[in-house]
N, C-alpha and C. Protein backbone atom coordinates (compact mmCIF):
# COMPACT_ATOMS: atom_id res chain seq x y z
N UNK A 1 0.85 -1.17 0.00
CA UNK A 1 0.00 0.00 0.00
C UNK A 1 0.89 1.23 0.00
N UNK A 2 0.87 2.18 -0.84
CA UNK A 2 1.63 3.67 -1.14
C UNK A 2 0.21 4.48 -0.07
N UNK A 3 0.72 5.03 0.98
CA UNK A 3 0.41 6.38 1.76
C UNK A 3 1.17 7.72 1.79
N UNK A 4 0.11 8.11 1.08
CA UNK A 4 0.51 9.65 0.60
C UNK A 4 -0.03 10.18 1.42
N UNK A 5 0.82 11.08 2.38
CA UNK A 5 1.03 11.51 4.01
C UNK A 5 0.89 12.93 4.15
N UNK A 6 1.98 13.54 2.61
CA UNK A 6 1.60 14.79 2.47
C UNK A 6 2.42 15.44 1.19
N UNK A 7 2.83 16.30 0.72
CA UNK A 7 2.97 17.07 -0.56
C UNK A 7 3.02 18.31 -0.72
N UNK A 8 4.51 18.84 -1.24
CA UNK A 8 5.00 19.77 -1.25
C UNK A 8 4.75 20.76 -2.57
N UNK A 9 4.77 21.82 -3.19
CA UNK A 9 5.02 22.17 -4.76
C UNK A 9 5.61 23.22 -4.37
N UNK A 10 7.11 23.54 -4.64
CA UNK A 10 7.69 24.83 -4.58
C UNK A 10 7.52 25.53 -6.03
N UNK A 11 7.11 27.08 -5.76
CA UNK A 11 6.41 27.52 -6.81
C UNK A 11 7.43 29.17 -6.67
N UNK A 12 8.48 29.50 -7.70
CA UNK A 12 9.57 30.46 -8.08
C UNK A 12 10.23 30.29 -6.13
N UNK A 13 10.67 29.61 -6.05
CA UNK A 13 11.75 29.19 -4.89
C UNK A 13 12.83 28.50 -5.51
N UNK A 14 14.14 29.21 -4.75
CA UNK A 14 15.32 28.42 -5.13
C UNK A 14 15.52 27.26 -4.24
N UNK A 15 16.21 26.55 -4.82
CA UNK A 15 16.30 24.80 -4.46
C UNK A 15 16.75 24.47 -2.91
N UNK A 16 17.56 25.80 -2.58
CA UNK A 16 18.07 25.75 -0.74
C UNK A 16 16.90 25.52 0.07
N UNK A 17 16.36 26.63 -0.57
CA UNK A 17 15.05 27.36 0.45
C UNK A 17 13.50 26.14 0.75
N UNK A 18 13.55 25.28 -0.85
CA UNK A 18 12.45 24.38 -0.98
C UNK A 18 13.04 23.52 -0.21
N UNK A 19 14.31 22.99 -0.07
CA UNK A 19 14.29 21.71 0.26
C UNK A 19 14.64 22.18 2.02
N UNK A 20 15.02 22.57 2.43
CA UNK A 20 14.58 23.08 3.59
C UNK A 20 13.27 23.33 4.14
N UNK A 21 12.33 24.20 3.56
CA UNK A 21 11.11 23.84 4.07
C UNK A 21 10.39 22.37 3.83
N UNK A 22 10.83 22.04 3.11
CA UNK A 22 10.72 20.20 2.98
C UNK A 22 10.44 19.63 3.73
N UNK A 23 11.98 19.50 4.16
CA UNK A 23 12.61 19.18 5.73
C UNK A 23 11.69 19.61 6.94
N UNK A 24 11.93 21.01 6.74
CA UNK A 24 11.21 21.36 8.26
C UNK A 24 9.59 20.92 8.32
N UNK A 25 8.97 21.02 7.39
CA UNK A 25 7.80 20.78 7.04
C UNK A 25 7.45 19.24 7.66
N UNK A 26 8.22 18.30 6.78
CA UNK A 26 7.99 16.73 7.38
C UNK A 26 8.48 16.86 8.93
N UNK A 27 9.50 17.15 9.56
CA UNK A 27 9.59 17.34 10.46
C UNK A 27 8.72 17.75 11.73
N UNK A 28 8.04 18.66 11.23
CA UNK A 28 6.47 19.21 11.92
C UNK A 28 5.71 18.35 12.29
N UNK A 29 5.06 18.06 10.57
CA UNK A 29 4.35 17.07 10.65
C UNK A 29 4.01 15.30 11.06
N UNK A 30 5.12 15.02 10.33
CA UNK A 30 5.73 13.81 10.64
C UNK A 30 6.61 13.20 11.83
N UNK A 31 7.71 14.28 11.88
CA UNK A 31 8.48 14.02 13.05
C UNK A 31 9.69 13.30 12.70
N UNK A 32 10.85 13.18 13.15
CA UNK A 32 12.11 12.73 12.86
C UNK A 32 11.67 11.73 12.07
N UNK A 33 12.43 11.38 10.99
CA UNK A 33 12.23 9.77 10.28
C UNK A 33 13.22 8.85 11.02
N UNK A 34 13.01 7.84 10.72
CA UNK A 34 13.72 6.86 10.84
C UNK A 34 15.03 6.25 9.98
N UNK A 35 14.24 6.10 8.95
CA UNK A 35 14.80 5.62 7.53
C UNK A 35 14.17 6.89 6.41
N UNK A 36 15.31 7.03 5.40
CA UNK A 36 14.66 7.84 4.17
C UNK A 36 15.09 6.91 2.90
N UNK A 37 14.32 7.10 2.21
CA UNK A 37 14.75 6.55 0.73
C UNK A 37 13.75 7.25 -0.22
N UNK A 38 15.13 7.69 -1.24
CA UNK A 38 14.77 9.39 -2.14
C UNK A 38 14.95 8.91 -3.45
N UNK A 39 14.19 9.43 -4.30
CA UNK A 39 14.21 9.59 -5.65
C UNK A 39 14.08 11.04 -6.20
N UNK A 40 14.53 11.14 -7.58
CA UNK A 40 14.55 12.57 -7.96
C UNK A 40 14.65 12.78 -9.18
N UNK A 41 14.02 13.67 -10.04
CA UNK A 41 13.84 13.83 -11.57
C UNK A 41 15.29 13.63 -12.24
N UNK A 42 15.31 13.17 -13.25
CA UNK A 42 17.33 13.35 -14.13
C UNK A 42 16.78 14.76 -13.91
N UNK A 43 16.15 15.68 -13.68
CA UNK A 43 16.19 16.81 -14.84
C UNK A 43 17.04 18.11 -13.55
N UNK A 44 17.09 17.43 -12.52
CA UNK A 44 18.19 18.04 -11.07
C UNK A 44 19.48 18.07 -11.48
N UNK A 45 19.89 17.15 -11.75
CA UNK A 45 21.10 16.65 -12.39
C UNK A 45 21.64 17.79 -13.43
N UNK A 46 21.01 18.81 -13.65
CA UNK A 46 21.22 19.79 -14.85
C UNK A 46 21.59 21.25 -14.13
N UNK A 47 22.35 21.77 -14.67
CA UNK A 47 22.80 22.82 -14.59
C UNK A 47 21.89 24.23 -15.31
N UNK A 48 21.51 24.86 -13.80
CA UNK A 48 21.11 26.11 -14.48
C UNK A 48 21.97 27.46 -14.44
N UNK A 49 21.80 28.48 -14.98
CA UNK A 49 22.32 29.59 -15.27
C UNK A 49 23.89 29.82 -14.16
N UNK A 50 24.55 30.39 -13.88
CA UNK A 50 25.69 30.38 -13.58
C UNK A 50 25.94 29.57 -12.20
N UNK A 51 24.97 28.91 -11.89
CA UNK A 51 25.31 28.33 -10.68
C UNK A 51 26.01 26.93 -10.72
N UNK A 52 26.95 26.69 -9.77
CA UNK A 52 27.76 25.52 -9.74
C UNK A 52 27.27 24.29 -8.87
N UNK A 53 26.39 24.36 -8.59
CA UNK A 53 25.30 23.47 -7.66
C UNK A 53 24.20 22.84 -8.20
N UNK A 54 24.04 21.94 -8.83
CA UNK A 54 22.35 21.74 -8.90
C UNK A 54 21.82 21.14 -8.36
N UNK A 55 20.02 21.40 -8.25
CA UNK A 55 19.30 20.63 -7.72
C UNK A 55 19.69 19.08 -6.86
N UNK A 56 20.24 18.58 -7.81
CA UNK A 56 20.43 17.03 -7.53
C UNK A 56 21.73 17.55 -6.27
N UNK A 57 22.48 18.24 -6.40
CA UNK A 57 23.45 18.43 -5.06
C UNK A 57 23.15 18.73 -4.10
N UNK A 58 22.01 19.55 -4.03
CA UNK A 58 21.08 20.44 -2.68
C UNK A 58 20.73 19.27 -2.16
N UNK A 59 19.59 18.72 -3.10
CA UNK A 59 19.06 17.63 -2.43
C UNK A 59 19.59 16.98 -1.88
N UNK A 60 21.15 16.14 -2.50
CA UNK A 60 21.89 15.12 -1.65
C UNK A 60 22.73 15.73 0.02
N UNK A 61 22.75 17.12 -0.61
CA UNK A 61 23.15 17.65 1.16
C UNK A 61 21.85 17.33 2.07
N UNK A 62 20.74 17.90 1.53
CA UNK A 62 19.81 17.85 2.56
C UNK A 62 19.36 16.42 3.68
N UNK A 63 19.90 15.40 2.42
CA UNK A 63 19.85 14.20 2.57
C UNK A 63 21.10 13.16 3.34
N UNK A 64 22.02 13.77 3.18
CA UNK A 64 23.47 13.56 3.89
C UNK A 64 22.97 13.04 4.87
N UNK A 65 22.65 13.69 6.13
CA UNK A 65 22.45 13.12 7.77
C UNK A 65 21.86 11.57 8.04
N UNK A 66 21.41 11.25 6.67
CA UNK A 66 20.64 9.97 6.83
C UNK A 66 21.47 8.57 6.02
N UNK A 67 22.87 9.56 5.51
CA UNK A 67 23.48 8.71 4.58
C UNK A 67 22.54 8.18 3.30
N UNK A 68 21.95 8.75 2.70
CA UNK A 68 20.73 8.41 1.30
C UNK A 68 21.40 9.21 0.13
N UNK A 69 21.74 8.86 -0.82
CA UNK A 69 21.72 9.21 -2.11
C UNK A 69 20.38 9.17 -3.04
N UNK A 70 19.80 9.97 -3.77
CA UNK A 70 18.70 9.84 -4.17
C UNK A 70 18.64 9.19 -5.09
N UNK A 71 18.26 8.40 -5.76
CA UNK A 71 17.91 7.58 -7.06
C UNK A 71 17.26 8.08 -7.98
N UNK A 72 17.99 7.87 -9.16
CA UNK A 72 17.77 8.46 -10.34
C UNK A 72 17.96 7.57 -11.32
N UNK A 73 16.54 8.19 -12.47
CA UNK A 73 16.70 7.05 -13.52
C UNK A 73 16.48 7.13 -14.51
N UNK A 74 16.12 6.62 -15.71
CA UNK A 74 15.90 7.16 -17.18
C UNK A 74 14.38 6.70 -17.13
N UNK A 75 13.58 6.74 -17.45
CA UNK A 75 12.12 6.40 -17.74
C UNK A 75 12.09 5.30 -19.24
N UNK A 76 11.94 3.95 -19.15
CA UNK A 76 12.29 3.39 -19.96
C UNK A 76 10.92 3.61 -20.87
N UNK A 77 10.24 3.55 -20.42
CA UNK A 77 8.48 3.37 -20.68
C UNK A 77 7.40 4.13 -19.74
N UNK A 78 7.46 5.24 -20.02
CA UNK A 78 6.33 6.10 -19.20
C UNK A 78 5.10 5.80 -19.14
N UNK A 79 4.53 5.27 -20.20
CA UNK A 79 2.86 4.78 -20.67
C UNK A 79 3.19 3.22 -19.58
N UNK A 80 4.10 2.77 -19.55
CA UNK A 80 3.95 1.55 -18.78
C UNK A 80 3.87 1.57 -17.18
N UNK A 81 4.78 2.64 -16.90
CA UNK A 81 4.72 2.90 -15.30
C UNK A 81 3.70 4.10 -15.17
N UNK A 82 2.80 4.39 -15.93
CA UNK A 82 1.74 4.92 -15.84
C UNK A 82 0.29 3.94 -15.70
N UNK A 83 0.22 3.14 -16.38
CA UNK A 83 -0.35 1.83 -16.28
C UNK A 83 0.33 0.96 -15.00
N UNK A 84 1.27 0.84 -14.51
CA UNK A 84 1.67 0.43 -13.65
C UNK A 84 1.07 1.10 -12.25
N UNK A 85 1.32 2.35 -12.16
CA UNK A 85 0.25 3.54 -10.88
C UNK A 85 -0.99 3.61 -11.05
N UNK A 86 -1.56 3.21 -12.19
CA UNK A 86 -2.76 3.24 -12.55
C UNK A 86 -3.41 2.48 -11.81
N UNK A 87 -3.17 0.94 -11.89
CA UNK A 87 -3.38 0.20 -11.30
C UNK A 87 -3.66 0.05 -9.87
N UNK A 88 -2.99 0.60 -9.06
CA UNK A 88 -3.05 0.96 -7.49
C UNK A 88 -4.25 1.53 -7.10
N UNK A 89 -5.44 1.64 -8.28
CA UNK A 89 -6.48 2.64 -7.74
C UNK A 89 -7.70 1.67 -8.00
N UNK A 90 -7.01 0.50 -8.48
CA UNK A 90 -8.42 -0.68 -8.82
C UNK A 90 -7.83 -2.19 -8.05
N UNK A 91 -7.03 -1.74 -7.23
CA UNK A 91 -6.60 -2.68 -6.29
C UNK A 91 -6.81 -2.31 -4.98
N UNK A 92 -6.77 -3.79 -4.13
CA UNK A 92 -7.04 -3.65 -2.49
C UNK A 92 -5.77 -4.29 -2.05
N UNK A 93 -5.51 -3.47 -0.82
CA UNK A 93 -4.20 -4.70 -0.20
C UNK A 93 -4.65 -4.96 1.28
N UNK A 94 -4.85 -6.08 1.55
CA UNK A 94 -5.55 -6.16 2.69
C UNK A 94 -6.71 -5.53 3.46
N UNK A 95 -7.37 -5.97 1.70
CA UNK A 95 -8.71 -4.58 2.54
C UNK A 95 -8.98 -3.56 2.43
N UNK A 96 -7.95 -2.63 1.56
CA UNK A 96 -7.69 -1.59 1.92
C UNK A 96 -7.48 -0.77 0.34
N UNK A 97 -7.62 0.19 0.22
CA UNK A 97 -7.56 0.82 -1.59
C UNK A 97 -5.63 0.26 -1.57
N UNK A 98 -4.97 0.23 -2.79
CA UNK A 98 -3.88 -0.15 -3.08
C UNK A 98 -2.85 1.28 -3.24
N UNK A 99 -3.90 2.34 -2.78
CA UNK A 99 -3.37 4.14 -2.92
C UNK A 99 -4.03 4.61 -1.78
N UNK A 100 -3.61 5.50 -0.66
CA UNK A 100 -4.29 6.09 0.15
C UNK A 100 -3.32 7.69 -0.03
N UNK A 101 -4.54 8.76 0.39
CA UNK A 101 -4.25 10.11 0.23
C UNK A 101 -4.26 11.05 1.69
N UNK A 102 -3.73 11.62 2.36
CA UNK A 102 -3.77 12.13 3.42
C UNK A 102 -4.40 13.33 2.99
N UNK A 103 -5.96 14.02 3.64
CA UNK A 103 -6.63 15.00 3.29
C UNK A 103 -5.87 16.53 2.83
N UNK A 104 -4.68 16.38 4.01
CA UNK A 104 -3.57 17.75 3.09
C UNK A 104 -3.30 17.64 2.38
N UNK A 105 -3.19 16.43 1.23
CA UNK A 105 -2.15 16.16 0.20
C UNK A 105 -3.31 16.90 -1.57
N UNK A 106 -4.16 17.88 -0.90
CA UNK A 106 -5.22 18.42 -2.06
C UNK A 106 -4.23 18.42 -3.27
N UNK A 107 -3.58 18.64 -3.33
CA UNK A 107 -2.69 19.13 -4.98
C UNK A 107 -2.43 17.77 -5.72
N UNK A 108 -2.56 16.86 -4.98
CA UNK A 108 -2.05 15.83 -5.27
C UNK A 108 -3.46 15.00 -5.84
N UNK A 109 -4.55 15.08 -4.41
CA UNK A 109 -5.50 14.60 -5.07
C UNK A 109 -6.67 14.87 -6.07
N UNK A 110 -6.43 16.39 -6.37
CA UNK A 110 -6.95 17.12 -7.28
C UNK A 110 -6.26 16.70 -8.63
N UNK A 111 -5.26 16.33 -8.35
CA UNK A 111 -4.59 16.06 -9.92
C UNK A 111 -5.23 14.32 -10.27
N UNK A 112 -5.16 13.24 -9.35
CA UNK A 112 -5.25 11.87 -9.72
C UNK A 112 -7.11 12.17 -10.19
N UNK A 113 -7.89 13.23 -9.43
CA UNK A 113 -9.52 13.45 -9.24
C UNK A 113 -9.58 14.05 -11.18
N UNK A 114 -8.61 14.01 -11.53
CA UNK A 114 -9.08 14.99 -13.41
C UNK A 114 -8.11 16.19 -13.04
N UNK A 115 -7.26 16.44 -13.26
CA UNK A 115 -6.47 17.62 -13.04
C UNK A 115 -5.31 17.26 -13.85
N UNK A 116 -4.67 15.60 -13.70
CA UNK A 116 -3.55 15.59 -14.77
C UNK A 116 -4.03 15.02 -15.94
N UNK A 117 -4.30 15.46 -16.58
CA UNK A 117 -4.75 15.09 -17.74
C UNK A 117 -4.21 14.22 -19.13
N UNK A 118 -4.75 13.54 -20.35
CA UNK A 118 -4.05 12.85 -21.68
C UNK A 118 -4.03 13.73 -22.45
N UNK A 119 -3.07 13.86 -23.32
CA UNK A 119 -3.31 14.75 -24.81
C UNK A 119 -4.07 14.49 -25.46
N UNK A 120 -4.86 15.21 -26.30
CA UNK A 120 -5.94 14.87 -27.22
C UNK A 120 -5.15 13.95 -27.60
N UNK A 121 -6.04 12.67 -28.52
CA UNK A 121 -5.31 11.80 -29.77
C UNK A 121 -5.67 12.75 -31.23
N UNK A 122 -4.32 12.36 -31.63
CA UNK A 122 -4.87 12.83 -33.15
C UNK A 122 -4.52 11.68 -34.18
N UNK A 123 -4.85 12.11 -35.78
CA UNK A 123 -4.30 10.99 -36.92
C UNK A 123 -3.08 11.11 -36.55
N UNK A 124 -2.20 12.11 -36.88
CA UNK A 124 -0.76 11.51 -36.37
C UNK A 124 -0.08 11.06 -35.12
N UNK A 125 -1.31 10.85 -33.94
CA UNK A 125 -0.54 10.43 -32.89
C UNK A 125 -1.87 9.44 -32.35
N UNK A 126 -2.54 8.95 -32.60
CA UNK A 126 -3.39 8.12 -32.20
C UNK A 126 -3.21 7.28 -30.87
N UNK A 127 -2.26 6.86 -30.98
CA UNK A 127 -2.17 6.24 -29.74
C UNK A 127 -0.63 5.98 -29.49
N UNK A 128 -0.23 5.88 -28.04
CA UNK A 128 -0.35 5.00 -27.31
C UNK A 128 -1.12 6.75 -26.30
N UNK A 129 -1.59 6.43 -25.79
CA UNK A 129 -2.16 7.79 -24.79
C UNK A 129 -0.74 8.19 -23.95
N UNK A 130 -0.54 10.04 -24.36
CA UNK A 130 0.54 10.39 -23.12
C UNK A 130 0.04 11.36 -22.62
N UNK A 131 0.33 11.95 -21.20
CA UNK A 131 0.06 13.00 -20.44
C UNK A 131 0.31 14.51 -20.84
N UNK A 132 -0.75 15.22 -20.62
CA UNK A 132 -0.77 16.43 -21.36
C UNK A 132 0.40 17.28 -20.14
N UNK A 133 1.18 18.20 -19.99
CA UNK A 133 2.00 18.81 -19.38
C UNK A 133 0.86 20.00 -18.55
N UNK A 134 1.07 20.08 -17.60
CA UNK A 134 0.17 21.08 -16.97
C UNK A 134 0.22 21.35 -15.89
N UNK A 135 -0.23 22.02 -14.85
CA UNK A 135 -0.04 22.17 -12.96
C UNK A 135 0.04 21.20 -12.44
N UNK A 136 -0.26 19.96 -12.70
CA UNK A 136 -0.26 19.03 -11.74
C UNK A 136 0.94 18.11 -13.08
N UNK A 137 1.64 17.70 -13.57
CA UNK A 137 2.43 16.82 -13.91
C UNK A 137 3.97 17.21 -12.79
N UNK A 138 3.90 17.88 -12.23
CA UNK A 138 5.36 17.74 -11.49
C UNK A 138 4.88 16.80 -10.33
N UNK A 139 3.99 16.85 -9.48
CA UNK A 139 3.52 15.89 -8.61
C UNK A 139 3.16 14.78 -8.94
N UNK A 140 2.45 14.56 -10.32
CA UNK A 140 1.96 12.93 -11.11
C UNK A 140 3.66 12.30 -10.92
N UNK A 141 4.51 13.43 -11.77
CA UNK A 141 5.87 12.64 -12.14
C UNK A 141 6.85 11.90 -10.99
N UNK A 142 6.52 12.92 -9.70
CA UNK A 142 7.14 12.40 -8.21
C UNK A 142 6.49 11.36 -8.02
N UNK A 143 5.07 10.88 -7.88
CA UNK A 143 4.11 9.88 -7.50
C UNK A 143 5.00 8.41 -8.85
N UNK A 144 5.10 8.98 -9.80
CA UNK A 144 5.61 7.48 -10.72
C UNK A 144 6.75 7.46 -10.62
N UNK A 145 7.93 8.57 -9.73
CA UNK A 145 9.32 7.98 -9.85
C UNK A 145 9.17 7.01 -8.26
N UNK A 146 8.55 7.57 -6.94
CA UNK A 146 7.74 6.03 -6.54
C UNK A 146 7.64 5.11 -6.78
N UNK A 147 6.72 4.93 -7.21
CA UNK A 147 6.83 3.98 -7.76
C UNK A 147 7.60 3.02 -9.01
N UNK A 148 8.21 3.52 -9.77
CA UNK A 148 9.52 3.70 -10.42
C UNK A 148 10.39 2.51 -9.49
N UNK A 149 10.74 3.58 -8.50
CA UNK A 149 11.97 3.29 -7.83
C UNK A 149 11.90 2.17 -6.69
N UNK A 150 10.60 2.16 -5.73
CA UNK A 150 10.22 1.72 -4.76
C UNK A 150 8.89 0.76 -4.82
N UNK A 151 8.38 0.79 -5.64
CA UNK A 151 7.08 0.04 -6.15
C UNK A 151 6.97 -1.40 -5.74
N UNK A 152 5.67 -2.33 -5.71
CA UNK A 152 6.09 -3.82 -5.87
C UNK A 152 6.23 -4.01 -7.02
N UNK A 153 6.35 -3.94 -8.09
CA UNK A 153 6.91 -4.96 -8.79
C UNK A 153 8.54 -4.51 -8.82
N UNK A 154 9.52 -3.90 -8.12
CA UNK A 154 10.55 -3.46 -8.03
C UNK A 154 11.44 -4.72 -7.72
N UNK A 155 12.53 -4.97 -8.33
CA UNK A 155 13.19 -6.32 -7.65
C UNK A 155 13.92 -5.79 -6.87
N UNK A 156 13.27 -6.34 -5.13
CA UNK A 156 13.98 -6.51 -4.66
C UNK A 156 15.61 -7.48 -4.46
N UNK A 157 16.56 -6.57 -4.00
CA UNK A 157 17.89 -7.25 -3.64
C UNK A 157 17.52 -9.36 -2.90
N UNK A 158 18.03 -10.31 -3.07
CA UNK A 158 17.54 -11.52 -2.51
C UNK A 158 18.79 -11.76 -1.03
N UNK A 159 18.29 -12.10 -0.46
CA UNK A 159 19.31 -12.68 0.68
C UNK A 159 20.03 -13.91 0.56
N UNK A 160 21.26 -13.85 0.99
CA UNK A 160 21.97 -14.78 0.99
C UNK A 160 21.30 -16.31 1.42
N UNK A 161 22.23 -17.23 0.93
CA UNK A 161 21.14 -18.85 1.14
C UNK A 161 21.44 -18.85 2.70
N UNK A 162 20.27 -19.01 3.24
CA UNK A 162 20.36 -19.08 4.91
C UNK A 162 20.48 -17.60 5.61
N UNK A 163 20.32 -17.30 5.19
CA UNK A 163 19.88 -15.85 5.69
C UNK A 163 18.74 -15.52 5.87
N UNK A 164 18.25 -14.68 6.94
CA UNK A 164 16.76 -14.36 7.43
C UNK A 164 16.88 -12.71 7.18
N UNK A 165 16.06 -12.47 6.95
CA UNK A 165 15.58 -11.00 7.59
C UNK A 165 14.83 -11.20 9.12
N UNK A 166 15.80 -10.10 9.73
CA UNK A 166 15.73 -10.12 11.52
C UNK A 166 14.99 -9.23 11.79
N UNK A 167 15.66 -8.19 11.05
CA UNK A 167 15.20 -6.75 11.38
C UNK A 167 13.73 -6.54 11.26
N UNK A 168 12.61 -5.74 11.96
CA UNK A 168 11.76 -5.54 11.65
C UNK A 168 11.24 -4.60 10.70
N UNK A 169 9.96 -5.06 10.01
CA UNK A 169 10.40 -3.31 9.16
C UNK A 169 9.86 -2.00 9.58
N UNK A 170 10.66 -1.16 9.38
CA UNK A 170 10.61 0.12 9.64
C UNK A 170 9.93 0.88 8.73
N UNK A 171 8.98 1.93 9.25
CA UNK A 171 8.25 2.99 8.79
C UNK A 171 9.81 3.82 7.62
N UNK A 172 8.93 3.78 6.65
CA UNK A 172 9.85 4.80 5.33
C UNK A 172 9.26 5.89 4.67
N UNK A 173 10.18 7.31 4.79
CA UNK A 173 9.54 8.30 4.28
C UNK A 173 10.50 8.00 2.88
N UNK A 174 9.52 8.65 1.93
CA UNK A 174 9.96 8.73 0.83
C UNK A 174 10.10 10.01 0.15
N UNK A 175 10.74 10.75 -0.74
CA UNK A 175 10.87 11.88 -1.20
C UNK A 175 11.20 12.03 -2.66
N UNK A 176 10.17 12.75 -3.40
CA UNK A 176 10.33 12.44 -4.60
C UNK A 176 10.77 14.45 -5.48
């Protein structure tokens, strides 16, 4: 089950300032984590106008204290891990929807409610259906690198022959 707890959109903020209120923000709300495990657009990774820092570096400072590098990836098939999240909304996991939304998380659920929208089809593009670009695709795109990165069908690492998992599992914030 993916619990969406809560949701950020920094809107003309530089990358210090967002990912700091981030921080302080989950912190509030949430309260110290435990464990983090981060994902993050390639598109951090890029260099803007004279600055020697990007995105993807802020973030990994912010992220330092927990020892986490964020994960990053190429999108092999977007229509597939779109169909892949899709799915989470016509599934149960124990009962339970296979997506849950925390009532603050409005931006988020205004977008899955008709807000992120398909491009028209046309004769020259008929199909396969892709997402029209709009206010809500920066939050759709965090929600599928999620799942992307952390999802079930994700292969997990296997344990050695005779090896147990001891540890119990621990509550995980995620950050996209």
């Amino acid at each position: 089950q993916l619990r969406v707890l809560d949701c950020l959109l920094g809107t003309d903020v530089y990358a210090d300032e967002f990912f700091a209120q981030a921080f302080q923000r989950q912190r509030e709300v949430l309260g110290e984590p435990r464990e983090v495990w981060a994902c993050a657009d390639r598109a951090a990774e890029q260099r803007h106008g004279s600055s020697t820092r990007t995105e993807w570096d802020i973030f990994r400072e912010h992220l330092r204290p927990w020892g986490v590098t964020p994960l990053t990836g190429i999108v092999a098939s977007k229509q597939y891990l779109i169909q892949r999240f899709a799915a989470r909304f016509t599934r149960l996991v124990r009962g339970q929807p296979a997506i849950v939304f925390h009532p603050r998380c409005e931006y988020l659920i205004d977008a899955v409610a008709g807000g992120w929208v398909w491009k028209p089809e046309t004769e020259a593009r008929p199909a396969p259906r892709a997402p029209q670009e709009n206010y809500y695709s920066h939050g759709m795109d965090a929600l599928l690198y999620v799942e992307m990165h952390f999802g079930p069908s994700v292969r997990k690492p296997r344990l050695a022959r005779g090896e147990e998992e001891t540890a119990p599992r621990r509550v995980r914030r995620w950050y996209a």
